[in-house]
N, C-alpha and C. Protein backbone atom coordinates (compact mmCIF):
# COMPACT_ATOMS: atom_id res chain seq x y z
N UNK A 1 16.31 11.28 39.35
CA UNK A 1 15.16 11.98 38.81
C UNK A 1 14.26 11.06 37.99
N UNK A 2 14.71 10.20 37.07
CA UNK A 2 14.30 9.28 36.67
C UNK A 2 13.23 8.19 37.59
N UNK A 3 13.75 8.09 38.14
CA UNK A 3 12.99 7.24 39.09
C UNK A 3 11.68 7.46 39.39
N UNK A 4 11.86 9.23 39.82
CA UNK A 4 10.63 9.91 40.11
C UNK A 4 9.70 10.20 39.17
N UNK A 5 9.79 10.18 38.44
CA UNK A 5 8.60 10.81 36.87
C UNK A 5 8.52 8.83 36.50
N UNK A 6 9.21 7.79 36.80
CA UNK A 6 8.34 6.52 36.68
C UNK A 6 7.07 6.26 37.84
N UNK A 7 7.80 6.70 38.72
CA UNK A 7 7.26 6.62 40.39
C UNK A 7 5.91 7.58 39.91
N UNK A 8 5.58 8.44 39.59
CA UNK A 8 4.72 9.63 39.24
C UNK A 8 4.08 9.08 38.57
N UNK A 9 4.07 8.60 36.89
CA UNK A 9 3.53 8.01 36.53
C UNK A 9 3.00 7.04 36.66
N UNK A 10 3.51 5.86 37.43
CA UNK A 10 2.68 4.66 37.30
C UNK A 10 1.97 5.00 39.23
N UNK A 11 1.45 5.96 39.96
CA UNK A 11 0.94 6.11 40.53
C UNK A 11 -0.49 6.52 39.91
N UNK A 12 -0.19 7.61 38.95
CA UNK A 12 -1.15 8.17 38.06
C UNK A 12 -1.80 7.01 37.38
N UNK A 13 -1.46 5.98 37.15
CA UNK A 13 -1.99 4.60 36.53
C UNK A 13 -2.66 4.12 37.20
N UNK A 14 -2.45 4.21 38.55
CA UNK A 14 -3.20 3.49 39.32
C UNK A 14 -4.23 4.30 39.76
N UNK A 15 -4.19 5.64 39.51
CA UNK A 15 -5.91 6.00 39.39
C UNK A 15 -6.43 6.14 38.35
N UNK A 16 -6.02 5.06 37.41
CA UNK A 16 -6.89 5.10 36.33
C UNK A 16 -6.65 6.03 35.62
N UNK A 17 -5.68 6.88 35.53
CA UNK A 17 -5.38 7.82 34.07
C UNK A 17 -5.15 6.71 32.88
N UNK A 18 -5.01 7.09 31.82
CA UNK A 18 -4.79 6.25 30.60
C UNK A 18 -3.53 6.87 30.41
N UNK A 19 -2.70 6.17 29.67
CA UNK A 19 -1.40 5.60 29.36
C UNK A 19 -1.00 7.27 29.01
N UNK A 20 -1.64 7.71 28.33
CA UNK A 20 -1.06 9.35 27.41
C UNK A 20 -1.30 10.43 28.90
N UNK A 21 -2.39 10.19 29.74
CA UNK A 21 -2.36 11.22 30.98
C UNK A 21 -1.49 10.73 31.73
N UNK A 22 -1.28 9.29 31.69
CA UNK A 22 -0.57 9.03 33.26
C UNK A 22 1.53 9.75 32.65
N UNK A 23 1.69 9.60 31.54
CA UNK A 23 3.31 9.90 31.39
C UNK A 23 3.14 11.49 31.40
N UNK A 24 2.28 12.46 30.58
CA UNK A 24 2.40 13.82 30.56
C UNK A 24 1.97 14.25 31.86
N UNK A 25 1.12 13.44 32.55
CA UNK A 25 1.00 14.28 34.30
C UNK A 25 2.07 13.99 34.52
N UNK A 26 3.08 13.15 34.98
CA UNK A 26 3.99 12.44 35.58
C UNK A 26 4.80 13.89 35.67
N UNK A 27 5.17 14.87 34.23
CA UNK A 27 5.68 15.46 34.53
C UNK A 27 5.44 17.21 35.24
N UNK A 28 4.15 17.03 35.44
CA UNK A 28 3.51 18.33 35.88
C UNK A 28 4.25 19.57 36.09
N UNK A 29 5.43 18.98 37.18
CA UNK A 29 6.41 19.58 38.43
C UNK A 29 7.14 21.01 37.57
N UNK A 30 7.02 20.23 35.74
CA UNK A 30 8.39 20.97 34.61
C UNK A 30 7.54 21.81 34.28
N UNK A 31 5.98 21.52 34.11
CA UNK A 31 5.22 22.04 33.08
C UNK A 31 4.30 23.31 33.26
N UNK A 32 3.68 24.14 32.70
CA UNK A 32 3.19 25.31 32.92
C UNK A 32 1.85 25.37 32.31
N UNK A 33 1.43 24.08 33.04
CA UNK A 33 -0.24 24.22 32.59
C UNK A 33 -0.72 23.67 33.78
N UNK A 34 -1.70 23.28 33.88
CA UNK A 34 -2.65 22.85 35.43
C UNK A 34 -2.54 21.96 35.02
N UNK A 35 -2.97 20.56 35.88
CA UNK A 35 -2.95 19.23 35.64
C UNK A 35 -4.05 19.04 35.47
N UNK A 36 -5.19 19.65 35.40
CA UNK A 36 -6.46 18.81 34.98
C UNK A 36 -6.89 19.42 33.67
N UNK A 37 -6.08 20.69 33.04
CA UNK A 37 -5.97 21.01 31.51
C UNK A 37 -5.31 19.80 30.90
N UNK A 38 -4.14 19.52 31.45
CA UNK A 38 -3.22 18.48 30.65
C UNK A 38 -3.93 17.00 31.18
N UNK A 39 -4.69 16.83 31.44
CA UNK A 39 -5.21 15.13 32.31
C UNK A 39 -6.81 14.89 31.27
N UNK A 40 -7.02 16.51 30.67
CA UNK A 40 -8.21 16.64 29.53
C UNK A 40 -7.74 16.42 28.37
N UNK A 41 -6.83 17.40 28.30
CA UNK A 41 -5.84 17.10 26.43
C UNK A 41 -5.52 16.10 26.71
N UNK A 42 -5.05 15.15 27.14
CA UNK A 42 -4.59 13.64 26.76
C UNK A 42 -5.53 12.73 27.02
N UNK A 43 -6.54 13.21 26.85
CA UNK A 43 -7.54 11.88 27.18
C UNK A 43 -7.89 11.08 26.16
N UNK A 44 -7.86 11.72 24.89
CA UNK A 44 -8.13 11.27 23.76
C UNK A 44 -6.80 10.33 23.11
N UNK A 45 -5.52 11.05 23.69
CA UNK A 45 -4.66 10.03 23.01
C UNK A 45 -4.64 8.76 23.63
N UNK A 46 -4.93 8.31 24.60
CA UNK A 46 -5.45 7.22 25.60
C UNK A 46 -5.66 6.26 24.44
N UNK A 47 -5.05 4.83 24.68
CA UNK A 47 -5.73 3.91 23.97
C UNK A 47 -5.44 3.85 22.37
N UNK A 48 -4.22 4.17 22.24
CA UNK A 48 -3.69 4.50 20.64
C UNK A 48 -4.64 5.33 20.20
N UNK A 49 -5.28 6.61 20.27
CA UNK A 49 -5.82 7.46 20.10
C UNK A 49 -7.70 6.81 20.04
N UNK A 50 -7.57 6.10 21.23
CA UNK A 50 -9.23 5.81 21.02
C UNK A 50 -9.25 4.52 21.11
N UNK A 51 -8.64 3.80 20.22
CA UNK A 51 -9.06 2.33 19.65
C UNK A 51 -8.45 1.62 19.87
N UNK A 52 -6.92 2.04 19.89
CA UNK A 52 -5.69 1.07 19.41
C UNK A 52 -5.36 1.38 18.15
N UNK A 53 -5.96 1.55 17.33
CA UNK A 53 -5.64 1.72 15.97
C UNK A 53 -4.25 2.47 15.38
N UNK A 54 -4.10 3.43 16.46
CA UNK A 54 -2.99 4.25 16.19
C UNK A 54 -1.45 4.54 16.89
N UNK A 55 -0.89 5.70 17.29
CA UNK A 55 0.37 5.38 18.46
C UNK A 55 0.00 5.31 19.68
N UNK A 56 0.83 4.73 20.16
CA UNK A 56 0.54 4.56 21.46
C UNK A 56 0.72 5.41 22.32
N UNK A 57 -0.67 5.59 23.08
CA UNK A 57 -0.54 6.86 23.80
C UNK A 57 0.49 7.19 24.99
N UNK A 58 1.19 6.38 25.31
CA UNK A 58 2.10 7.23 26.23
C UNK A 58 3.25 7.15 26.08
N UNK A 59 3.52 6.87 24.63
CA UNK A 59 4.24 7.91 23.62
C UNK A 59 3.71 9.34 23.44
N UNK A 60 2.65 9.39 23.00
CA UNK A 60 2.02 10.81 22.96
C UNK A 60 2.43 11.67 23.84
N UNK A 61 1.92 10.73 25.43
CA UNK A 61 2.52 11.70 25.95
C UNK A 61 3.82 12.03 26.31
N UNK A 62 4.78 11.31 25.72
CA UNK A 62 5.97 11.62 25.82
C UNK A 62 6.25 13.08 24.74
N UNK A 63 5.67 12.80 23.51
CA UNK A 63 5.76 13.97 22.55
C UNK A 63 5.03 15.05 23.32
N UNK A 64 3.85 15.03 24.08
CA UNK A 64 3.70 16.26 25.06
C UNK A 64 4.34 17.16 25.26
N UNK A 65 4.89 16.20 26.25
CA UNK A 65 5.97 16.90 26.98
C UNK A 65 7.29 17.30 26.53
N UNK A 66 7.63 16.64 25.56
CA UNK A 66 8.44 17.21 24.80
C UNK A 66 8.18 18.60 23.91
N UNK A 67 6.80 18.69 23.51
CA UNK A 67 6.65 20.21 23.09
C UNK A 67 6.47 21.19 23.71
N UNK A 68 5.58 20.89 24.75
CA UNK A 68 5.78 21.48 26.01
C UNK A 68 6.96 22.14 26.62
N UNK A 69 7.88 21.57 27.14
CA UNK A 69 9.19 21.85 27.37
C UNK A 69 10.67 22.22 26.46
N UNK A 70 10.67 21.98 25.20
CA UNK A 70 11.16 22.22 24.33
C UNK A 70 11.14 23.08 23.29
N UNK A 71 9.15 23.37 22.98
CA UNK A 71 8.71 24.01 21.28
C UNK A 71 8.52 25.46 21.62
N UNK A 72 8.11 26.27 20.87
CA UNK A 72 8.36 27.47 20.94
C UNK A 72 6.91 27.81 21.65
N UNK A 73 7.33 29.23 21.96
CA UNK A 73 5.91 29.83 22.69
C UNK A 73 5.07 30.69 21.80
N UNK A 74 5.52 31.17 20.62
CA UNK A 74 4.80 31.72 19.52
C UNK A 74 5.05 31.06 18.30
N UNK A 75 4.12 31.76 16.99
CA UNK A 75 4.34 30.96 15.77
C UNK A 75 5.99 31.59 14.90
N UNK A 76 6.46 32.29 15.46
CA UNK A 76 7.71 32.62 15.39
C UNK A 76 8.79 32.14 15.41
N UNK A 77 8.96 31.44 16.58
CA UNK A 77 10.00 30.57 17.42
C UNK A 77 10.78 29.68 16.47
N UNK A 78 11.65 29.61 16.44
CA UNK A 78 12.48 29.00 15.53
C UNK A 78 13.11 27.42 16.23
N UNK A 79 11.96 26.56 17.29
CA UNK A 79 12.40 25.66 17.79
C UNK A 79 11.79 24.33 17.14
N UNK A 80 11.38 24.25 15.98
CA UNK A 80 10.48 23.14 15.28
C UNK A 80 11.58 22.07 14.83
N UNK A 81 12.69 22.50 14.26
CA UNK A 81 13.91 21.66 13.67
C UNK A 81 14.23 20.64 15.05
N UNK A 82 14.40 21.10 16.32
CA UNK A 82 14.96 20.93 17.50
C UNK A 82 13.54 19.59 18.44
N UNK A 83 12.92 20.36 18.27
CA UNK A 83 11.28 19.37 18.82
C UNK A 83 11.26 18.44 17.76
N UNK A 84 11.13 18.24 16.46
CA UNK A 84 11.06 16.92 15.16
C UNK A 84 12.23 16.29 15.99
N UNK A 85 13.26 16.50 16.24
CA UNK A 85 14.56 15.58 15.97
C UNK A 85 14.29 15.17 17.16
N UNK A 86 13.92 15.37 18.63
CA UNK A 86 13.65 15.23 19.87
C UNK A 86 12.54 14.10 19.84
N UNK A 87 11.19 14.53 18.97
CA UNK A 87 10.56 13.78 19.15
C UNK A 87 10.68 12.76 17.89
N UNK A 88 11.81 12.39 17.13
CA UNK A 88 11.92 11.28 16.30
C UNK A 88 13.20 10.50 17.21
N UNK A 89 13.73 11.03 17.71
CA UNK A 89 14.63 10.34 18.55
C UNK A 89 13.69 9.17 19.76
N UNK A 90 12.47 10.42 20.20
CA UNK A 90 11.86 9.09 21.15
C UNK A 90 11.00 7.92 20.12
N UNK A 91 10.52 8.59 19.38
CA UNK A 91 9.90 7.14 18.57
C UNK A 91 10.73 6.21 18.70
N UNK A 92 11.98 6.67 18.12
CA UNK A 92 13.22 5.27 17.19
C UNK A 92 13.08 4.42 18.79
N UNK A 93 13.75 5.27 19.62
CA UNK A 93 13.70 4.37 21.13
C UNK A 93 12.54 3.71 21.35
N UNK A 94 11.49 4.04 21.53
CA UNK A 94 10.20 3.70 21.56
C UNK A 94 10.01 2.40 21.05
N UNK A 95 10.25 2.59 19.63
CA UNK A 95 9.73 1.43 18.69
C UNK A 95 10.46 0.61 18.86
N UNK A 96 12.26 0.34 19.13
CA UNK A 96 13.22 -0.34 19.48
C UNK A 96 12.82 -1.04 20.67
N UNK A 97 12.47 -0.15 21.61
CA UNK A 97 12.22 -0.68 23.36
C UNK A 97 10.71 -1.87 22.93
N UNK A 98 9.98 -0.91 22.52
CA UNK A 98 8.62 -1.95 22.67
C UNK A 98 7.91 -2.33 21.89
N UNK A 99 8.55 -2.48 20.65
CA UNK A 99 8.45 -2.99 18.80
C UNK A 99 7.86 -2.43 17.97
N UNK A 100 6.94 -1.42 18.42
CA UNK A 100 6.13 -1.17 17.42
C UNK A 100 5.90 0.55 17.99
N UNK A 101 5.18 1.13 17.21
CA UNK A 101 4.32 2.25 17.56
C UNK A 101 3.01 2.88 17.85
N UNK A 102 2.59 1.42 17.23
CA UNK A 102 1.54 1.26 16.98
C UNK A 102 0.35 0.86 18.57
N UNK A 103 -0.39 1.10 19.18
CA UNK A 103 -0.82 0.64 19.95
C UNK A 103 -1.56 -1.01 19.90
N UNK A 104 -2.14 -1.10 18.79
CA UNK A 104 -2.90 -2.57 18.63
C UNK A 104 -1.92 -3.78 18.35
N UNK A 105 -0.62 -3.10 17.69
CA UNK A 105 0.51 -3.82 17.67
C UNK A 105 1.16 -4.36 18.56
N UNK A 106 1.67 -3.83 19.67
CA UNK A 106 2.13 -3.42 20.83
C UNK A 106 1.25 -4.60 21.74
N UNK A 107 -0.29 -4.46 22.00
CA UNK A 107 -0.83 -5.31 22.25
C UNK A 107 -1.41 -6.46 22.19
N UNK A 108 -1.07 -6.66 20.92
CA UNK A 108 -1.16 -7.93 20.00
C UNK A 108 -2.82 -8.14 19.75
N UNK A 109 -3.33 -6.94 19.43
CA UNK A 109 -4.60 -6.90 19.55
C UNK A 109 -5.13 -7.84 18.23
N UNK A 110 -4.49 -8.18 16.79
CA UNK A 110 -4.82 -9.02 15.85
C UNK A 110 -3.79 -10.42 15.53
N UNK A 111 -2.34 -10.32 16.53
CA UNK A 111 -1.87 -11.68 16.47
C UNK A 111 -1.91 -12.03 17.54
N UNK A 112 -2.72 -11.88 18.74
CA UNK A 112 -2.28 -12.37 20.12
C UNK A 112 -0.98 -12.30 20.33
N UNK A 113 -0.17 -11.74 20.15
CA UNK A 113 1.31 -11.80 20.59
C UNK A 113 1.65 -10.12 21.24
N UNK A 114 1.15 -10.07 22.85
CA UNK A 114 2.05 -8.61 23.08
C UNK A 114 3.51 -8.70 23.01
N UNK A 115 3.60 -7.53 22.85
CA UNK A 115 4.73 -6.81 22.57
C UNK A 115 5.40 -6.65 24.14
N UNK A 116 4.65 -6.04 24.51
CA UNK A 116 4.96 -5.01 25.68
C UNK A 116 3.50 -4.75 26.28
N UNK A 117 4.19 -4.18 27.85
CA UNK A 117 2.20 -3.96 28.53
C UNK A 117 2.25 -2.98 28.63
N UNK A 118 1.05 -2.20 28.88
CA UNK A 118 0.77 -0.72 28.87
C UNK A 118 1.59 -0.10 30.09
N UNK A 119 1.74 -0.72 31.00
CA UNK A 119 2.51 -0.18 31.92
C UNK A 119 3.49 0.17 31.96
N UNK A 120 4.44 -1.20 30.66
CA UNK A 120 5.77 -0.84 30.29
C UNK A 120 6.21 -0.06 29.44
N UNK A 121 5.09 0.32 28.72
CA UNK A 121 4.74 1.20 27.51
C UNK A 121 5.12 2.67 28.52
N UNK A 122 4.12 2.81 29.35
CA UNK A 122 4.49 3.76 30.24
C UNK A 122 5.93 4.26 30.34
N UNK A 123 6.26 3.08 31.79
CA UNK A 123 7.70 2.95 31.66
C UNK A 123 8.85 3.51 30.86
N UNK A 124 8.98 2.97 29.73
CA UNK A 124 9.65 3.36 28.87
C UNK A 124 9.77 4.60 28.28
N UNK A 125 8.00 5.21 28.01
CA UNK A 125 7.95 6.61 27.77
C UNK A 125 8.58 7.62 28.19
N UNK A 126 8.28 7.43 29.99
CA UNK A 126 8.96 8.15 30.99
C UNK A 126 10.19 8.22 31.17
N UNK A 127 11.62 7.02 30.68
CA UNK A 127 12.32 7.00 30.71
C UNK A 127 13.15 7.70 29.83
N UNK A 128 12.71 7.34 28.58
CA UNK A 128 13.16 8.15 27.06
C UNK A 128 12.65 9.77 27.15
N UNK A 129 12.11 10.21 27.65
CA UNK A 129 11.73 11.78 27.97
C UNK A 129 12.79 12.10 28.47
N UNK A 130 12.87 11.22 29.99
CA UNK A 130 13.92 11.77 30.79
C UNK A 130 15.02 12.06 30.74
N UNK A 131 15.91 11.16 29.58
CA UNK A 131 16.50 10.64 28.86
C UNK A 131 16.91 11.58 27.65
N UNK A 132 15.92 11.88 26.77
CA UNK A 132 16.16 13.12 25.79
C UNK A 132 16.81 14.67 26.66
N UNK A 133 15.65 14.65 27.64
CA UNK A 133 15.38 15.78 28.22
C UNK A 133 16.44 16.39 29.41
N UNK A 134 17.02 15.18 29.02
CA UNK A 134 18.61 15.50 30.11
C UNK A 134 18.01 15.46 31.96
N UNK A 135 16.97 14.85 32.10
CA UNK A 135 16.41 14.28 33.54
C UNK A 135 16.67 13.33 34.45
N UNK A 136 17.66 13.26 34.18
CA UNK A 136 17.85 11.95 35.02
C UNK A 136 19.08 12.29 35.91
């Protein structure tokens, strides 16, 4: 299964989705929204939310999909304890796998030194979802 949501994603890369659409489309197949609602909401996390400046977006979209599939469906739901720990579990991996969290970091956008490439950034996202999410 794993294989397939990398395979998914880095197809989605290659039409040019950005890093936060190409991992949360990847998983469409789980999800209960249209893909061009979810290919709009992540457009902005693209690019460490714009700039680089911030996380890296396909982490984001790993947290997506993790609320998505995990968080509650009303303001009721008692699944917030369960989604934090889910989605601090993928950071720690995240930041372990590809050093930082940071997107400008990651790309070595102020020491010339990448980290990791957006693709693998990908990669990894997709894996640690799959991974939390019992997908593989």
């Amino acid at each position: 299964m794993e294989s397939y949501y990398v395979e998914e994603a880095a197809k989605r890369r290659l039409a040019s989705y950005n890093c936060a659409q190409a991992v949360a489309c990847a998983f469409i197949d789980r999800l209960d929204i249209e893909e061009k609602t979810l290919f709009s909401l992540m457009e902005g996390f693209g690019g460490g939310m714009g700039s680089h400046e911030a996380t890296c977006g396909a982490l984001s979209g790993a947290v997506a999909v993790i609320g998505l599939l995990k968080g509650g469906k009303k303001p009721d739901a008692k699944t917030k304890a369960n989604t934090y720990a889910l989605v601090s579990e993928a950071a720690e991996r995240f930041e372990s796998i590809c050093g930082s969290l940071v997107c400008k970091d990651i790309l070595g956008d102020e020491t010339g030194v990448v980290l990791y490439s957006c693709d693998g950034c990908v990669q990894q996202a997709v894996r640690i979802t799959c991974n939390l999410l019992e997908l593989t």
